[in-house]
N, C-alpha and C. Protein backbone atom coordinates (compact mmCIF):
# COMPACT_ATOMS: atom_id res chain seq x y z
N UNK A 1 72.11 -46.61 -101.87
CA UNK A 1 71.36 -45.37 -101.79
C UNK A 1 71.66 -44.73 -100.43
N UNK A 2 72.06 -43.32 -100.45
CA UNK A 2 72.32 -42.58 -99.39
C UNK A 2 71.23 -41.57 -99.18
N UNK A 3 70.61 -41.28 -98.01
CA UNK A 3 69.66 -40.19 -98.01
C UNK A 3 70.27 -38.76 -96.86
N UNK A 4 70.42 -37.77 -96.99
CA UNK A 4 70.19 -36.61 -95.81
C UNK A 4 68.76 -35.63 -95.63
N UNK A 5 68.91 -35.94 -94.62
CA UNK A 5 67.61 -35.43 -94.06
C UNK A 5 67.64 -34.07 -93.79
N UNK A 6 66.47 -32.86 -93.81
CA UNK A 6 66.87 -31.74 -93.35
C UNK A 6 66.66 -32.13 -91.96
N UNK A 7 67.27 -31.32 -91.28
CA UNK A 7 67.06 -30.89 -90.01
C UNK A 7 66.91 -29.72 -89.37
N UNK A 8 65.59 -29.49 -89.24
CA UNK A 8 64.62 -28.62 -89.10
C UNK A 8 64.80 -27.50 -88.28
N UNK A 9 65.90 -28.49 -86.56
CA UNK A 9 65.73 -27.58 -85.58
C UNK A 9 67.12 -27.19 -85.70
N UNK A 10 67.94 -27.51 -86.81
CA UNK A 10 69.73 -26.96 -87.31
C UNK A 10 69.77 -25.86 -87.98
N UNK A 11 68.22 -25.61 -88.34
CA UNK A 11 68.60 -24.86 -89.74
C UNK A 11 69.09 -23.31 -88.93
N UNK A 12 70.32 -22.60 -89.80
CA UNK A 12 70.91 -22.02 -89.28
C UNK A 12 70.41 -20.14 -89.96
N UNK A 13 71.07 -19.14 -89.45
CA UNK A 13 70.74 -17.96 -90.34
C UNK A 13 71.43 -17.70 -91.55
N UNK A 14 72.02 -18.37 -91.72
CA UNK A 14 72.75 -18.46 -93.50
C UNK A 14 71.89 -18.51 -94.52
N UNK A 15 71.90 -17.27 -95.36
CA UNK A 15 71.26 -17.10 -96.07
C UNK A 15 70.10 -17.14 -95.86
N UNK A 16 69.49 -16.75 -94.77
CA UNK A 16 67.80 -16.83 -94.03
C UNK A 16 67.79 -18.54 -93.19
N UNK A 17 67.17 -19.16 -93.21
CA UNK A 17 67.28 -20.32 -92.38
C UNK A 17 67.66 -21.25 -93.21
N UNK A 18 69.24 -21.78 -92.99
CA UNK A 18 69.62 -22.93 -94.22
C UNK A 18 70.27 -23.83 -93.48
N UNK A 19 70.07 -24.70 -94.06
CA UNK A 19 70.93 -26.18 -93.69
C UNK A 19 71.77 -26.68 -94.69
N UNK A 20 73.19 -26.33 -95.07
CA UNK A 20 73.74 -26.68 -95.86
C UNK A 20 73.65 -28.57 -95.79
N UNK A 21 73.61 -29.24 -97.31
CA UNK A 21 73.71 -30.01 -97.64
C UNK A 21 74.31 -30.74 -98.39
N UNK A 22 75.07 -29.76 -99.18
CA UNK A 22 75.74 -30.57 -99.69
C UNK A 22 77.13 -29.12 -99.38
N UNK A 23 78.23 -29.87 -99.41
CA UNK A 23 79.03 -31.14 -99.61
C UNK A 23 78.89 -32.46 -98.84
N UNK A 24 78.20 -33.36 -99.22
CA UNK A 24 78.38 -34.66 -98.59
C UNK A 24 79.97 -35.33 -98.69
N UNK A 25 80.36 -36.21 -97.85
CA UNK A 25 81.07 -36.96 -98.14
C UNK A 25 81.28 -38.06 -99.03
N UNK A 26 79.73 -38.63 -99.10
CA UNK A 26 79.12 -40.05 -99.34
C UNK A 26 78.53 -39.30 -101.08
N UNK A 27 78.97 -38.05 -101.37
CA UNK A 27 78.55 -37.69 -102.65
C UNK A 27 79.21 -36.67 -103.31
N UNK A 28 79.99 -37.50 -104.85
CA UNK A 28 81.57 -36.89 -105.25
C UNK A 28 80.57 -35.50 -106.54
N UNK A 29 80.66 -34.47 -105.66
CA UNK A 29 79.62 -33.63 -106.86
C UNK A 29 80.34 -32.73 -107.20
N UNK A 30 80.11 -31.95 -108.41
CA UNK A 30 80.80 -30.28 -108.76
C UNK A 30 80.13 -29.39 -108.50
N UNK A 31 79.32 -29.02 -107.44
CA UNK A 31 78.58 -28.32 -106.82
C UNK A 31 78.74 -28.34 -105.27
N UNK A 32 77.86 -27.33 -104.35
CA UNK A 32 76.81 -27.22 -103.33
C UNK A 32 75.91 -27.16 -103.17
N UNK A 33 75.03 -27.50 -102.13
CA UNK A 33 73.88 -26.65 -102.31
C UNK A 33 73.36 -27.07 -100.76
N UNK A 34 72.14 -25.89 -100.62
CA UNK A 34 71.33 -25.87 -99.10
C UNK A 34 69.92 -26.01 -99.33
N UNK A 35 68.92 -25.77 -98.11
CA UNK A 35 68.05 -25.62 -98.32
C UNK A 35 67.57 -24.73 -97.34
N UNK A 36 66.87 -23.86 -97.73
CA UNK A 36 66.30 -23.00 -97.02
C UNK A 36 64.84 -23.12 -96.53
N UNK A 37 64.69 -22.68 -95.42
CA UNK A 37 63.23 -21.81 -95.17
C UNK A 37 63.50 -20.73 -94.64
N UNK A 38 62.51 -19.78 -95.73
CA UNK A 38 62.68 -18.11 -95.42
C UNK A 38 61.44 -18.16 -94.65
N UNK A 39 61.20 -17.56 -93.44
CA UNK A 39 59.95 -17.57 -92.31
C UNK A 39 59.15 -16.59 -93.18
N UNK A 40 58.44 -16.56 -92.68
CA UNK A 40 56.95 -15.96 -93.11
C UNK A 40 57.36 -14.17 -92.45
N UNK A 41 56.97 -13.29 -93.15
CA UNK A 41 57.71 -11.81 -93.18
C UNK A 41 58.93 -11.45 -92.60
N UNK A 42 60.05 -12.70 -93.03
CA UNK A 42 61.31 -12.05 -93.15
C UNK A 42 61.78 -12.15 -94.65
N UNK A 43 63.44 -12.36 -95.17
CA UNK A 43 64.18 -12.13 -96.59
C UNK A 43 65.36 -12.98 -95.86
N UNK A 44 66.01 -13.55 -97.14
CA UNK A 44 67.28 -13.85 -97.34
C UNK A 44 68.05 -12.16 -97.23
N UNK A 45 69.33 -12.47 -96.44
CA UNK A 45 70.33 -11.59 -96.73
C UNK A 45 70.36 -11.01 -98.08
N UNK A 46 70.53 -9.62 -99.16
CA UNK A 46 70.87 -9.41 -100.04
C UNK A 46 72.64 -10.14 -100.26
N UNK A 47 73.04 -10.57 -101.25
CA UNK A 47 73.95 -10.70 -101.17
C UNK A 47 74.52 -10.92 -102.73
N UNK A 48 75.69 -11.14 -103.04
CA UNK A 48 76.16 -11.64 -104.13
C UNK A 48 77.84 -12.38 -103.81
N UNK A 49 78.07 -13.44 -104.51
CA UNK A 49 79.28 -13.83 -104.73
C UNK A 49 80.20 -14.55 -106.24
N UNK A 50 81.25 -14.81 -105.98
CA UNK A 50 81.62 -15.57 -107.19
C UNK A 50 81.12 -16.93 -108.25
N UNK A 51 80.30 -17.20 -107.23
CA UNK A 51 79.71 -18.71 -107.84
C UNK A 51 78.57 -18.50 -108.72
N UNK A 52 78.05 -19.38 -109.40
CA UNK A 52 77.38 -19.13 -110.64
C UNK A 52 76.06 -19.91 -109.65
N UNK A 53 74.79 -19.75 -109.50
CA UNK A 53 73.71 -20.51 -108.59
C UNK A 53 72.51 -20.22 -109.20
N UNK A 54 71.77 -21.45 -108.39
CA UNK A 54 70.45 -21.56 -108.86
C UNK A 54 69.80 -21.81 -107.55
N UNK A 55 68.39 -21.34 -107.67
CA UNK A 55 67.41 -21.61 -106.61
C UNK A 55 66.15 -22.32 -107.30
N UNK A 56 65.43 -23.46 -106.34
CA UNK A 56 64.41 -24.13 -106.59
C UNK A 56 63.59 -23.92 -105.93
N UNK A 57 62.50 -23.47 -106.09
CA UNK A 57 61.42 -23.09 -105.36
C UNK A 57 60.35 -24.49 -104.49
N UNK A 58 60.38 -24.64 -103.98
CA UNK A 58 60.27 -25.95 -103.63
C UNK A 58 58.61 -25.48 -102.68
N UNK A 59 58.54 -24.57 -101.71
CA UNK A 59 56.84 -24.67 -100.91
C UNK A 59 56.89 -23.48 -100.82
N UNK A 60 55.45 -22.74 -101.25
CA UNK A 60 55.12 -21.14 -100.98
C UNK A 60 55.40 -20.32 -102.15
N UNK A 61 54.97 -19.34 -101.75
CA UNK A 61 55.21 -18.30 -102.57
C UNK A 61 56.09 -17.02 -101.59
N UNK A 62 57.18 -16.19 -102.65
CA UNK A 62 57.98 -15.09 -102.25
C UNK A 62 58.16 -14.19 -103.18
N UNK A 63 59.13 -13.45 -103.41
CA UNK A 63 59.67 -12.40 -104.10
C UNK A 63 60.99 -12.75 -104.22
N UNK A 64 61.96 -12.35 -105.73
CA UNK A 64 62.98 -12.92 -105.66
C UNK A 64 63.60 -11.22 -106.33
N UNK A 65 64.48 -10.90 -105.68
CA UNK A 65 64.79 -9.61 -106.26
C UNK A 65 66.29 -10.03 -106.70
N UNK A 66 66.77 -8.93 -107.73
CA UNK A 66 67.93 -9.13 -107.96
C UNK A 66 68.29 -7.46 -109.42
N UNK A 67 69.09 -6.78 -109.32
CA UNK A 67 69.29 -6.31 -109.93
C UNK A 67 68.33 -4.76 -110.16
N UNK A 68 67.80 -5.08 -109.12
CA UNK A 68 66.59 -3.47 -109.43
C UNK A 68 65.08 -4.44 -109.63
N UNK A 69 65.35 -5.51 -110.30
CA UNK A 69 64.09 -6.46 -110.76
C UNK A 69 63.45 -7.48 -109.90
N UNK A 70 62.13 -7.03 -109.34
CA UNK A 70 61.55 -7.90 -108.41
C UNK A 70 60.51 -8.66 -109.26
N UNK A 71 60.68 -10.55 -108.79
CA UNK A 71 59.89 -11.10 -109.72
C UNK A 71 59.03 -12.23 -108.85
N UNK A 72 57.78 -12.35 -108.46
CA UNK A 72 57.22 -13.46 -108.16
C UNK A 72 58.38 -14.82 -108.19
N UNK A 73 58.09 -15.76 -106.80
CA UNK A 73 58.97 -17.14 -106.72
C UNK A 73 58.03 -17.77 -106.54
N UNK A 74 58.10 -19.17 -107.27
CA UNK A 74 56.50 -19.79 -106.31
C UNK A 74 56.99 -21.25 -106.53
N UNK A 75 56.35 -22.17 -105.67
CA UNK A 75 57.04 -24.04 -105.93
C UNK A 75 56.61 -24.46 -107.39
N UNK A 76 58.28 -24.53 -107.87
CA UNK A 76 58.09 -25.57 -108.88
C UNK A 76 58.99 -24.05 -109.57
N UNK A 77 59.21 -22.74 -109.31
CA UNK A 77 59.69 -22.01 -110.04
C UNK A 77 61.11 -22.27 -109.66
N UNK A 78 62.48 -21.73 -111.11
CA UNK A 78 63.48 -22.07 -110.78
C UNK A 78 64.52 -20.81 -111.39
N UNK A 79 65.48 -20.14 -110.27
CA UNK A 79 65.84 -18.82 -111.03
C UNK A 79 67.75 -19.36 -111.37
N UNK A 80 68.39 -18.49 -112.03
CA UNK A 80 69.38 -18.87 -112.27
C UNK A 80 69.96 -17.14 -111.94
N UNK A 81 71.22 -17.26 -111.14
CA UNK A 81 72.32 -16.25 -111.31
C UNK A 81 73.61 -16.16 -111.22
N UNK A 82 74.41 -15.25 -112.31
CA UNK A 82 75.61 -15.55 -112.74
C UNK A 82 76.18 -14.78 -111.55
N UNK A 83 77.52 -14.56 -112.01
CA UNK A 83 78.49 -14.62 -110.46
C UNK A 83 78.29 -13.02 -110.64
N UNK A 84 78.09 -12.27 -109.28
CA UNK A 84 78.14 -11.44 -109.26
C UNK A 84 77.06 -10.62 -109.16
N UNK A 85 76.02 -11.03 -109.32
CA UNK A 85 74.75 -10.66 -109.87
C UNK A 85 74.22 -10.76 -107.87
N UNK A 86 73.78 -9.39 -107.20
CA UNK A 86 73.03 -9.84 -106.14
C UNK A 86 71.76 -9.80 -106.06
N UNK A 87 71.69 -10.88 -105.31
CA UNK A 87 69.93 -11.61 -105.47
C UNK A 87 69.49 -11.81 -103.51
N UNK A 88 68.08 -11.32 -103.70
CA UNK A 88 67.69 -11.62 -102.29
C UNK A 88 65.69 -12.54 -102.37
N UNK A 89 65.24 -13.29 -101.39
CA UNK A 89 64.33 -13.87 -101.32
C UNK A 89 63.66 -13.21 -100.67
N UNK A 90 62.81 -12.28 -100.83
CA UNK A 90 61.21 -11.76 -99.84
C UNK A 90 60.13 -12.57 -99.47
N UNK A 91 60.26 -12.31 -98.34
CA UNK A 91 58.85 -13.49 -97.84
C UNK A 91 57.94 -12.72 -97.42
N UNK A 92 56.93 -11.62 -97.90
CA UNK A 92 55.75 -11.14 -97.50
C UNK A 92 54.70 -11.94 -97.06
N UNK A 93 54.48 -12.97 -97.23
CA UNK A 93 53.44 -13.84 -96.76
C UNK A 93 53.16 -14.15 -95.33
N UNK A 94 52.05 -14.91 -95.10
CA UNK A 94 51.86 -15.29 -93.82
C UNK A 94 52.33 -16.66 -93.08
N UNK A 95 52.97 -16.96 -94.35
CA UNK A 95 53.75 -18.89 -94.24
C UNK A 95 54.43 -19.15 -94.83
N UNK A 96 55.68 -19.98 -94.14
CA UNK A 96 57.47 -19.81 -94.76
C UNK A 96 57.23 -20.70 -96.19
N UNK A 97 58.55 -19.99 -96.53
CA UNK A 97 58.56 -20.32 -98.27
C UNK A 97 60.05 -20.98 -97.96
N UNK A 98 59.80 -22.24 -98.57
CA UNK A 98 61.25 -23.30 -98.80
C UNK A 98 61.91 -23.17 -100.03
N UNK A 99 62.84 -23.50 -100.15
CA UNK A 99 64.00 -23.57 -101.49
C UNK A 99 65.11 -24.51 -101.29
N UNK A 100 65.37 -25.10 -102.56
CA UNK A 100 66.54 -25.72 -102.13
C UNK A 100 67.78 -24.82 -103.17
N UNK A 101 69.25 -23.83 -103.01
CA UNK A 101 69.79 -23.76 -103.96
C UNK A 101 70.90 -24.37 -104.10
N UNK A 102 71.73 -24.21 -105.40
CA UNK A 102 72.77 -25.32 -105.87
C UNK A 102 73.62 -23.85 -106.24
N UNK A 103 75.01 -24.17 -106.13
CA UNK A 103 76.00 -23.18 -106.37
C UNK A 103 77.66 -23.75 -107.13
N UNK A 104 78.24 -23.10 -108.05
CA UNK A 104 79.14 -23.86 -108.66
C UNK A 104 80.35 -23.02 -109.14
N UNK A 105 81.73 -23.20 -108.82
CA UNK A 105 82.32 -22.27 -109.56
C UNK A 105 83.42 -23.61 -110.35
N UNK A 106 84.56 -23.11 -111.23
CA UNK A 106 85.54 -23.66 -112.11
C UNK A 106 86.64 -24.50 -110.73
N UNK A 107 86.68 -24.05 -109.52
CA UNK A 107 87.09 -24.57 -108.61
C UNK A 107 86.84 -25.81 -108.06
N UNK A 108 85.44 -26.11 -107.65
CA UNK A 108 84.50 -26.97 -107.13
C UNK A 108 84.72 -27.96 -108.50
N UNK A 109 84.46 -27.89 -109.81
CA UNK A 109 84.28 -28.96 -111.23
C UNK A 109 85.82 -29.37 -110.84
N UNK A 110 86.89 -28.56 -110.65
CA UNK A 110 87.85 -28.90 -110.74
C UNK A 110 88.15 -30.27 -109.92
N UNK A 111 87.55 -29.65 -108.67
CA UNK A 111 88.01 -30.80 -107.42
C UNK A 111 86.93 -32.59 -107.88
N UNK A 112 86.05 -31.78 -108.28
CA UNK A 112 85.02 -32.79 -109.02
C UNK A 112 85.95 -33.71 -109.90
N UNK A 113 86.30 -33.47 -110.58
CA UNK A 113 87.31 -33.96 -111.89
C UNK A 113 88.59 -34.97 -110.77
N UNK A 114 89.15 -34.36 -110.19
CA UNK A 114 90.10 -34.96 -109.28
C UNK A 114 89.79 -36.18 -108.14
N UNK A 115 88.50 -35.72 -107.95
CA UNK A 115 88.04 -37.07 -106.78
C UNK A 115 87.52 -37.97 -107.89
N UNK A 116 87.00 -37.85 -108.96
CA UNK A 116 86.35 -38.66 -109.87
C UNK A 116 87.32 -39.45 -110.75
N UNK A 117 88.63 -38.86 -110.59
CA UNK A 117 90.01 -39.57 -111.60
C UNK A 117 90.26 -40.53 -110.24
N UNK A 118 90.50 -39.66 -108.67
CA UNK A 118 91.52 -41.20 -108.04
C UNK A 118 90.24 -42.72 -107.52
N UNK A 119 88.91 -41.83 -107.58
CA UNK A 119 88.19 -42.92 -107.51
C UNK A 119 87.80 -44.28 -108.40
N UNK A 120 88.25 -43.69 -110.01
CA UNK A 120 87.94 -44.75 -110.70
C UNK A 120 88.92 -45.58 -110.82
């Protein structure tokens, strides 16, 4: 069993305050993913890219906009967006809202597939 820890005082302005986590070394995945804390009345960058992602709502409540459509985020909620699609996190509140998201394109499965053939 391998564990990573966030680290709290790393977390960087990527994508609002994130600590990328994965790619591990110690973990052969077809994905990424980070975790965020969006502070209390700021947002994630608007943004969009090629990868297909998901966000987990993990502490607090926010706003998750995307497309013209603003929708309540709250822990335990989980959004999905296809490539291309830009999506941003609002934090109106008075106390930061955490997330962890996961991101994936045909590239990443690929390399997945390849470390998973010379390892076995």
């Amino acid at each position: 069993m391998h564990i990573r820890h966030l680290d709290r005082a790393a977390l960087s302005q990527e994508n609002g305050w994130s600590q990328r986590l994965l790619p591990w070394p110690t973990l052969n995945a077809p994905f990424e993913g980070a975790q965020s804390v969006i502070r209390s009345k700021s947002s994630s960058p608007r943004h969009a890219h090629h990868e297909y992602e998901i966000f987990v709502a993990v502490k607090g409540e926010a706003w998750i906009e995307s497309h013209g459509e603003r929708l309540p985020f709250t822990a335990g909620d989980i959004v999905h967006f296809p490539p291309g699609h830009e999506h941003q996190v609002i934090n109106d509140t008075d106390t930061d809202f955490e997330m962890f998201s996961i991101w994936w394109d045909t590239d990443m499965s690929g390399a997945f597939g390849t470390r998973h053939e010379s390892e076995a």
